[in-house]
PDB file of N, CA and C in Angstrom:
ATOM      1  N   UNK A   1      -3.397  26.178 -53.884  1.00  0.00           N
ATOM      2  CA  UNK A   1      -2.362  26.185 -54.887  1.00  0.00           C
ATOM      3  C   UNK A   1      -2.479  27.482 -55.691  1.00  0.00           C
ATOM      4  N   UNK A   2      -1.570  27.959 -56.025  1.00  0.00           N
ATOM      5  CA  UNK A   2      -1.397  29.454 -56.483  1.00  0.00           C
ATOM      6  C   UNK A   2      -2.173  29.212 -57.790  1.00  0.00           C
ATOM      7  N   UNK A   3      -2.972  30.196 -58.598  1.00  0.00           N
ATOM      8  CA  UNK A   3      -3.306  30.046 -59.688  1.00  0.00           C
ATOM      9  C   UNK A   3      -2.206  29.969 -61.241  1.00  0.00           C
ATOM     10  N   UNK A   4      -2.458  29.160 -62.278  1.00  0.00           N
ATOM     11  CA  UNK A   4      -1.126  28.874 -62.860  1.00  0.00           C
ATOM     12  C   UNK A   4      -0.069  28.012 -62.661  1.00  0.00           C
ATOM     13  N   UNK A   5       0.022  27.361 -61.697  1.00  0.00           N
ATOM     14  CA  UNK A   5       1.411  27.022 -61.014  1.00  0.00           C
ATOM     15  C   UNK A   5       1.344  25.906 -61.860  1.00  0.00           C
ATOM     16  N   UNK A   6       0.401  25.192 -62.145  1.00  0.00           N
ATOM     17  CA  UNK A   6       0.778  23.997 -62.806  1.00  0.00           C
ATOM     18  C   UNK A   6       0.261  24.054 -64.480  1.00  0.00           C
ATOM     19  N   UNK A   7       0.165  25.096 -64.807  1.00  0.00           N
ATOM     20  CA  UNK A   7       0.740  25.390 -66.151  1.00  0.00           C
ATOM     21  C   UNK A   7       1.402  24.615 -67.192  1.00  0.00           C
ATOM     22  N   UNK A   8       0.612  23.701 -68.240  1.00  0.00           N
ATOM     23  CA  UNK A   8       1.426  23.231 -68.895  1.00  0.00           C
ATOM     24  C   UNK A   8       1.667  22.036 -68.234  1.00  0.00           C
ATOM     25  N   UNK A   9       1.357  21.135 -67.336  1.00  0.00           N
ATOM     26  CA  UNK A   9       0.756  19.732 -66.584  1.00  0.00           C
ATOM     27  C   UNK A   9      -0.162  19.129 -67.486  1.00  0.00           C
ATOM     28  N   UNK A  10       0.044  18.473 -66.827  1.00  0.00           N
ATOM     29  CA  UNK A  10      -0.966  17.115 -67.579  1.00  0.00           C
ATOM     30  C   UNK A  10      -1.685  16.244 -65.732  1.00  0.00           C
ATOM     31  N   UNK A  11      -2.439  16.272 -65.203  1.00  0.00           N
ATOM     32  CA  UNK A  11      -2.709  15.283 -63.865  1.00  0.00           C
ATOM     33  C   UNK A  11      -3.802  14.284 -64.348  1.00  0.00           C
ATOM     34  N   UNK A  12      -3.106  13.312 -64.213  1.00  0.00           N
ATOM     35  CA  UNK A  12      -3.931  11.743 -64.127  1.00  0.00           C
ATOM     36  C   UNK A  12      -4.859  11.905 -62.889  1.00  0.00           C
ATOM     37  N   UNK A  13      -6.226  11.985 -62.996  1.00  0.00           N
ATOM     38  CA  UNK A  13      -7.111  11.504 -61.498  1.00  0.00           C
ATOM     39  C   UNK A  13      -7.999  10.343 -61.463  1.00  0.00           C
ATOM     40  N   UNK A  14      -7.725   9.456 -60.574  1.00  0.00           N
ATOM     41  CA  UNK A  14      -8.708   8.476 -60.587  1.00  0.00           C
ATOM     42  C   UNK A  14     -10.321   8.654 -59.976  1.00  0.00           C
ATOM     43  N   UNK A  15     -11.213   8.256 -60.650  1.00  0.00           N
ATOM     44  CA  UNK A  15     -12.501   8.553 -59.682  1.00  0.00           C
ATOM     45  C   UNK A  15     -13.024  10.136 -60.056  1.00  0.00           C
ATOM     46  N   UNK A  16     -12.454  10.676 -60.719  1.00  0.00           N
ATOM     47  CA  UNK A  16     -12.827  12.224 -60.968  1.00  0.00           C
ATOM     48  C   UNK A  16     -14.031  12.397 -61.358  1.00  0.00           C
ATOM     49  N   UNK A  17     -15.241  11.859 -61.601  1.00  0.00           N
ATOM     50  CA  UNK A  17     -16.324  12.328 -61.367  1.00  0.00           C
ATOM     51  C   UNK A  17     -17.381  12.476 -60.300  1.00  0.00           C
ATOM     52  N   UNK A  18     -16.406  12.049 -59.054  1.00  0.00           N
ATOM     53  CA  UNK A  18     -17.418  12.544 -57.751  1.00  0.00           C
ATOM     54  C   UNK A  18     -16.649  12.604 -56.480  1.00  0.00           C
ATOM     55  N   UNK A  19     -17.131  13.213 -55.635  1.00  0.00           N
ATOM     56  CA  UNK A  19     -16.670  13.416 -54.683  1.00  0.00           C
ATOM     57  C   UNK A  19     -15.180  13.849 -53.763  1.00  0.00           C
ATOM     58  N   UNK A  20     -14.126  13.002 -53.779  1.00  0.00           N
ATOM     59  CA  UNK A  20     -13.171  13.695 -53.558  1.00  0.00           C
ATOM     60  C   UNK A  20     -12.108  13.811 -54.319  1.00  0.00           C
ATOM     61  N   UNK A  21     -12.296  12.567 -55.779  1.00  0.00           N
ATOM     62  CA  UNK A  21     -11.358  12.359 -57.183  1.00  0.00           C
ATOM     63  C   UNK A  21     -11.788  13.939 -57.940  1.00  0.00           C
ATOM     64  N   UNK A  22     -13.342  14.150 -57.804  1.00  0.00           N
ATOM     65  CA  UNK A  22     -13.809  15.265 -58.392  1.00  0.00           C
ATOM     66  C   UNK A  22     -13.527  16.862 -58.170  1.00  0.00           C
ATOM     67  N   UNK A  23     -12.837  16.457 -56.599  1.00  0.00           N
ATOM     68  CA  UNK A  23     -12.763  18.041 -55.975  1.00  0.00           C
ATOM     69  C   UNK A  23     -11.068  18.319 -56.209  1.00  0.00           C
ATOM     70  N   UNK A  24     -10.457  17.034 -56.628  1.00  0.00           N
ATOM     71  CA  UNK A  24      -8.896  17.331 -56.484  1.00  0.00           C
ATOM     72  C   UNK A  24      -8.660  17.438 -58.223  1.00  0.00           C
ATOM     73  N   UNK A  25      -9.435  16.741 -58.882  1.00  0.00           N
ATOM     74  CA  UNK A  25      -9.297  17.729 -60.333  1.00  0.00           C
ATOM     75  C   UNK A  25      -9.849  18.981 -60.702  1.00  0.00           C
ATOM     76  N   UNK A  26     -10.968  19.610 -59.818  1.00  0.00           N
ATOM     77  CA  UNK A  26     -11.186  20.936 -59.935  1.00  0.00           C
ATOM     78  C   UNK A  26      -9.980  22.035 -59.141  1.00  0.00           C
ATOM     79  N   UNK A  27      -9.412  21.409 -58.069  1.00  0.00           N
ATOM     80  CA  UNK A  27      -8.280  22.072 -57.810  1.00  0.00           C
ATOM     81  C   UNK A  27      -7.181  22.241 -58.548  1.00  0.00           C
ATOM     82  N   UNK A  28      -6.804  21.378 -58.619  1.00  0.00           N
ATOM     83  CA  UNK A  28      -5.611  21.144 -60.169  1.00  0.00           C
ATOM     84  C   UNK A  28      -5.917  22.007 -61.110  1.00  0.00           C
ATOM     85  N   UNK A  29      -7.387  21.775 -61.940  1.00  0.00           N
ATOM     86  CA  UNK A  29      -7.938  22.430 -63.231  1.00  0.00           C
ATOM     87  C   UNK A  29      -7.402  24.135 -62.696  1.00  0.00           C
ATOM     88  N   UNK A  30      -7.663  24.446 -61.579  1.00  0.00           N
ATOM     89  CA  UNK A  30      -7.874  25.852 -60.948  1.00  0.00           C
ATOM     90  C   UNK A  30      -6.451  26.237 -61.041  1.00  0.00           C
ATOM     91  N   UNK A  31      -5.364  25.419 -61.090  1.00  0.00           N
ATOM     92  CA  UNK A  31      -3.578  25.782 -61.028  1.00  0.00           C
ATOM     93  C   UNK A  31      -3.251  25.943 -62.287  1.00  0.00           C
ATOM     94  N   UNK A  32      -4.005  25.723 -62.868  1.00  0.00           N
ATOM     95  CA  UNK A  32      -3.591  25.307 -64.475  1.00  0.00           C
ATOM     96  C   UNK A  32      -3.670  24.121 -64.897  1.00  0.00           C
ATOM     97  N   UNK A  33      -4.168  22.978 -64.394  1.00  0.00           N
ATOM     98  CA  UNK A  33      -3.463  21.800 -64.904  1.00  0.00           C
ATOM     99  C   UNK A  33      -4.031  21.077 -65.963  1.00  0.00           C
ATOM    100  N   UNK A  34      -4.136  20.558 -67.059  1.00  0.00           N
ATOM    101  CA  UNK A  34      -4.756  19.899 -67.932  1.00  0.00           C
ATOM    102  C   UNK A  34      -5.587  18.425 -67.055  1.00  0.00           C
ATOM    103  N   UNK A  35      -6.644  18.073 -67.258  1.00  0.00           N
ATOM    104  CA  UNK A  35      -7.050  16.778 -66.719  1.00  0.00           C
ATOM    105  C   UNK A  35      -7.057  15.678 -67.697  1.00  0.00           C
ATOM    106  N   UNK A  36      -7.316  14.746 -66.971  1.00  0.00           N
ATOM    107  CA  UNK A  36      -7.460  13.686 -67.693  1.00  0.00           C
ATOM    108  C   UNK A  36      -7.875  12.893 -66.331  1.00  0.00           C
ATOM    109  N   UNK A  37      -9.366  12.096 -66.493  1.00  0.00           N
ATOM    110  CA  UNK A  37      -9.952  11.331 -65.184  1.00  0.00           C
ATOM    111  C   UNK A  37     -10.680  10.321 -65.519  1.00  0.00           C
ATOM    112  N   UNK A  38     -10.665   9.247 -65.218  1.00  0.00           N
ATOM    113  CA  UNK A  38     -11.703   8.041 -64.802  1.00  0.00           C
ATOM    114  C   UNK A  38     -12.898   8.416 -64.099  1.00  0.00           C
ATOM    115  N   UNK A  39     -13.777   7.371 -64.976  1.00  0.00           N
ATOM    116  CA  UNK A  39     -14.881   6.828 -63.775  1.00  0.00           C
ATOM    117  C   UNK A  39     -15.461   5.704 -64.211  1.00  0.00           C
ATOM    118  N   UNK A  40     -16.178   5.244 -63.319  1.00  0.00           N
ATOM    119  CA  UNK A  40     -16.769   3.963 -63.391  1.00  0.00           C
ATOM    120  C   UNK A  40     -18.283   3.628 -64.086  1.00  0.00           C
ATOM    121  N   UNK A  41     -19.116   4.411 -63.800  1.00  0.00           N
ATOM    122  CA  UNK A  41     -21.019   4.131 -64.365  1.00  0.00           C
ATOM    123  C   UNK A  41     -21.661   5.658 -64.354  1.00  0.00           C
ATOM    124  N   UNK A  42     -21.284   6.387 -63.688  1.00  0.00           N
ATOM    125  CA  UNK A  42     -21.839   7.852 -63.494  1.00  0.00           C
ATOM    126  C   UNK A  42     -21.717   8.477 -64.774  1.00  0.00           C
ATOM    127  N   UNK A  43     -22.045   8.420 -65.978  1.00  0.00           N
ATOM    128  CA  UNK A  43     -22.347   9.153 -67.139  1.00  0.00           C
ATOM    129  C   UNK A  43     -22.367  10.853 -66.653  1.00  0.00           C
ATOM    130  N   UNK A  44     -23.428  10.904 -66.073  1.00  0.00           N
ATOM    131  CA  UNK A  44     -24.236  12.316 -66.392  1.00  0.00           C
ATOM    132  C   UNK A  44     -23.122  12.949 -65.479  1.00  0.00           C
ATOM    133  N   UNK A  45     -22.760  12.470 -64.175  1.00  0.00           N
ATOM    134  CA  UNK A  45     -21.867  12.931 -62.988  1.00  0.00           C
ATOM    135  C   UNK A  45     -20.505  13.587 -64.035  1.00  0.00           C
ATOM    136  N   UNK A  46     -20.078  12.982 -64.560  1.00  0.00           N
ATOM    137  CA  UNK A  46     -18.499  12.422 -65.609  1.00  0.00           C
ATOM    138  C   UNK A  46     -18.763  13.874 -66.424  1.00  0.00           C
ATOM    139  N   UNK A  47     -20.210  13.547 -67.010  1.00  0.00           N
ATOM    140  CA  UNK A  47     -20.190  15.061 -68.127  1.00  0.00           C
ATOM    141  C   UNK A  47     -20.109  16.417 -67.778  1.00  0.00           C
ATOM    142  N   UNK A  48     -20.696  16.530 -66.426  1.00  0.00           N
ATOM    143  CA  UNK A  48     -20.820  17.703 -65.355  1.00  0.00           C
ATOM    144  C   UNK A  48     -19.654  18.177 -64.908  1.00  0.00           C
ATOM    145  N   UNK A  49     -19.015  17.095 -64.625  1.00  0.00           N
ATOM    146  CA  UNK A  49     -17.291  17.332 -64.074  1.00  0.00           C
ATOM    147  C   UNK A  49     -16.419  17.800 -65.343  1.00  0.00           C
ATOM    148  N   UNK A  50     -16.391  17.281 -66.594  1.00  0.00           N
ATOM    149  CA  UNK A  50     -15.663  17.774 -67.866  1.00  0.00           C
ATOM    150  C   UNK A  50     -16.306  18.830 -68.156  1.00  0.00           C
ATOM    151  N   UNK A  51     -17.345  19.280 -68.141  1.00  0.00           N
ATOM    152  CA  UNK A  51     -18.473  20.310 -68.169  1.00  0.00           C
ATOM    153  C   UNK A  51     -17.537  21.884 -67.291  1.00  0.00           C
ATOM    154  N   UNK A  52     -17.203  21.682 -66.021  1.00  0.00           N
ATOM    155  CA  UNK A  52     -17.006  22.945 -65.139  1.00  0.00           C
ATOM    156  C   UNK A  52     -15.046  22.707 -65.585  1.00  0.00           C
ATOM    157  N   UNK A  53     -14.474  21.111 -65.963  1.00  0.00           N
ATOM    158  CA  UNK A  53     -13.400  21.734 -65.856  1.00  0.00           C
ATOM    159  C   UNK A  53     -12.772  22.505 -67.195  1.00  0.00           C
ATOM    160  N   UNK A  54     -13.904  22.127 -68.014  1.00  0.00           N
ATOM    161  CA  UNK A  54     -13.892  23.032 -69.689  1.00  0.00           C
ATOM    162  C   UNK A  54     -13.831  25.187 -68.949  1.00  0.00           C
ATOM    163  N   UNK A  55     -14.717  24.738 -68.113  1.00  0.00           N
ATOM    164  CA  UNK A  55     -15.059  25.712 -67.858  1.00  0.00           C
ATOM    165  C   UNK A  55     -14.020  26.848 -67.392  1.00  0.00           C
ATOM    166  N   UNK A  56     -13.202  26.246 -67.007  1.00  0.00           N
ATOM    167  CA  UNK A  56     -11.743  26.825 -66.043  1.00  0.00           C
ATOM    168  C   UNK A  56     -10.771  26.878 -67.618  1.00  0.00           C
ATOM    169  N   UNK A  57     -11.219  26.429 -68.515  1.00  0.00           N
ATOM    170  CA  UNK A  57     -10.228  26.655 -69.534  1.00  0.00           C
ATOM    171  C   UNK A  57      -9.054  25.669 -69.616  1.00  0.00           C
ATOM    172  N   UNK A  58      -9.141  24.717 -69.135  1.00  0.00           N
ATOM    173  CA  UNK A  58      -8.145  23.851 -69.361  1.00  0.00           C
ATOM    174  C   UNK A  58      -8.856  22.366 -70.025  1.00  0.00           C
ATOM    175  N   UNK A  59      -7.426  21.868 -70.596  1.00  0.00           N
ATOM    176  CA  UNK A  59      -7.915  20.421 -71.994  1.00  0.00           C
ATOM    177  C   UNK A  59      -8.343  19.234 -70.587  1.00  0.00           C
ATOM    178  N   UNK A  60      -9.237  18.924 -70.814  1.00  0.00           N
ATOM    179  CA  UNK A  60     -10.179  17.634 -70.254  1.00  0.00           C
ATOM    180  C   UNK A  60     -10.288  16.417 -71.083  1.00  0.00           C
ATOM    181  N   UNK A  61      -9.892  14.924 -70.290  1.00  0.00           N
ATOM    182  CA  UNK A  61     -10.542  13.714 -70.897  1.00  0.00           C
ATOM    183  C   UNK A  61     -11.313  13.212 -70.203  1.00  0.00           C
ATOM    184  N   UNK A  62     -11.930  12.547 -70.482  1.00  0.00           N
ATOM    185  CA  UNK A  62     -13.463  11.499 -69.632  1.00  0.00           C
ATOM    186  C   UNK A  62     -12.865  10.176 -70.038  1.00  0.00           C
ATOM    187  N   UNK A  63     -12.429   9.273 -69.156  1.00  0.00           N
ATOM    188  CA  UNK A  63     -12.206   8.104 -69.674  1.00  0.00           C
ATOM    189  C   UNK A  63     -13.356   7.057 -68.827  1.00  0.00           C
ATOM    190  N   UNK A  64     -14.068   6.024 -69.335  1.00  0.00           N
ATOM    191  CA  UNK A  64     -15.002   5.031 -68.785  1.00  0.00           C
ATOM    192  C   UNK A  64     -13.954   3.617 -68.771  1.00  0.00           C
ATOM    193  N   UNK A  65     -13.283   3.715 -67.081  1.00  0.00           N
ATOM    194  CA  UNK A  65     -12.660   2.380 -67.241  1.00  0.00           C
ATOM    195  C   UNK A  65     -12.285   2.297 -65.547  1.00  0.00           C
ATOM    196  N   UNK A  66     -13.047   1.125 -65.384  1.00  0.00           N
ATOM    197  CA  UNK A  66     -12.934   0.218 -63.928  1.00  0.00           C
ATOM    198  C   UNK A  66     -11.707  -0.312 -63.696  1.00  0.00           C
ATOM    199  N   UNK A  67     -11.472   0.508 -62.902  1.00  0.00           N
ATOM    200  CA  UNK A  67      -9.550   0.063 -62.672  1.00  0.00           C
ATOM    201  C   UNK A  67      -9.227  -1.072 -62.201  1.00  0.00           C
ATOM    202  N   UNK A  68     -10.834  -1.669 -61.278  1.00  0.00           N
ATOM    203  CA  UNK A  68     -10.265  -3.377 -60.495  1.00  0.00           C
ATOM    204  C   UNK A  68      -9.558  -4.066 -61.967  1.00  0.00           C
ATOM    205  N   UNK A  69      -9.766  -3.708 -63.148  1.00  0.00           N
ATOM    206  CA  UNK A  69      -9.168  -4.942 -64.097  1.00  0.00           C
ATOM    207  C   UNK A  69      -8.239  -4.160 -64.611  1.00  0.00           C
ATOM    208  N   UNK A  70      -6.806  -5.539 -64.761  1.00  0.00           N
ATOM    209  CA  UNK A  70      -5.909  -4.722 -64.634  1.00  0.00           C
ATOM    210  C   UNK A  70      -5.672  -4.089 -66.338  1.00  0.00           C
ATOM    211  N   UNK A  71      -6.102  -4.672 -67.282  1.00  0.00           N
ATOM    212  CA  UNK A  71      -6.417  -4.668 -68.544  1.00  0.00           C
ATOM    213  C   UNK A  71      -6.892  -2.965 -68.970  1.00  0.00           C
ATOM    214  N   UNK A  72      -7.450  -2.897 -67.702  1.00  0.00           N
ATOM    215  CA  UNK A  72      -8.361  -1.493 -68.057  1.00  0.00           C
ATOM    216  C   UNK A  72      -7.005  -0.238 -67.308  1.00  0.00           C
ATOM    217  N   UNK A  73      -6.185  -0.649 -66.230  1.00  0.00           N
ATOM    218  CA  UNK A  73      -5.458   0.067 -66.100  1.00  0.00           C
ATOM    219  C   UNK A  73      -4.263   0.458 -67.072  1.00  0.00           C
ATOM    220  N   UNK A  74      -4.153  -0.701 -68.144  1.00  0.00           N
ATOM    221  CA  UNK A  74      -3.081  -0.272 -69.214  1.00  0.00           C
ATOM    222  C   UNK A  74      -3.371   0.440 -70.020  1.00  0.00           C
ATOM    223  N   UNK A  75      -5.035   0.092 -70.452  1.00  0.00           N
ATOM    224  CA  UNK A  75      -5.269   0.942 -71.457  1.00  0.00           C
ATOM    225  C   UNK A  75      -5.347   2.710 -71.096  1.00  0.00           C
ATOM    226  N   UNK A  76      -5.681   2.750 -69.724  1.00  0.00           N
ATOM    227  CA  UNK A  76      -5.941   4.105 -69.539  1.00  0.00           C
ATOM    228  C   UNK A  76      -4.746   4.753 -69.630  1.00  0.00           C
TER     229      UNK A  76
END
């Protein structure tokens, strides 16, 4: 994705502190995109990931919420 392109975005990611939720908000972060990501128990994983996408210069949230309930999907 071109750098910038998503400029001024906002991307919802689920799972964004590992593995492939983690690699598609560092791509995004890399277009421009503001994050905002879930996770489930991985603390330290979660801080590392808001950690590099601070790093790219774009606004980051960490949200702690298990999506099986659906309670937790409204609030997010």
């Amino acid at each position: 994705m071109a750098e910038g392109a998503l400029k001024g975005r906002v991307a919802l990611v689920t799972g964004g502190s590992r593995g492939i939720g983690r690699a598609i908000a560092l791509e995004l972060a890399s277009a421009g995109a503001d994050i905002a990501f879930n996770y489930l128990k991985n603390h330290q994983a979660a801080r590392r990931t808001e950690e590099e996408l601070n790093a790219l210069g774009v606004a980051c949230l960490r949200v702690q919420a298990p999506l099986g309930e659906p309670e937790n999907i409204k609030s997010l």
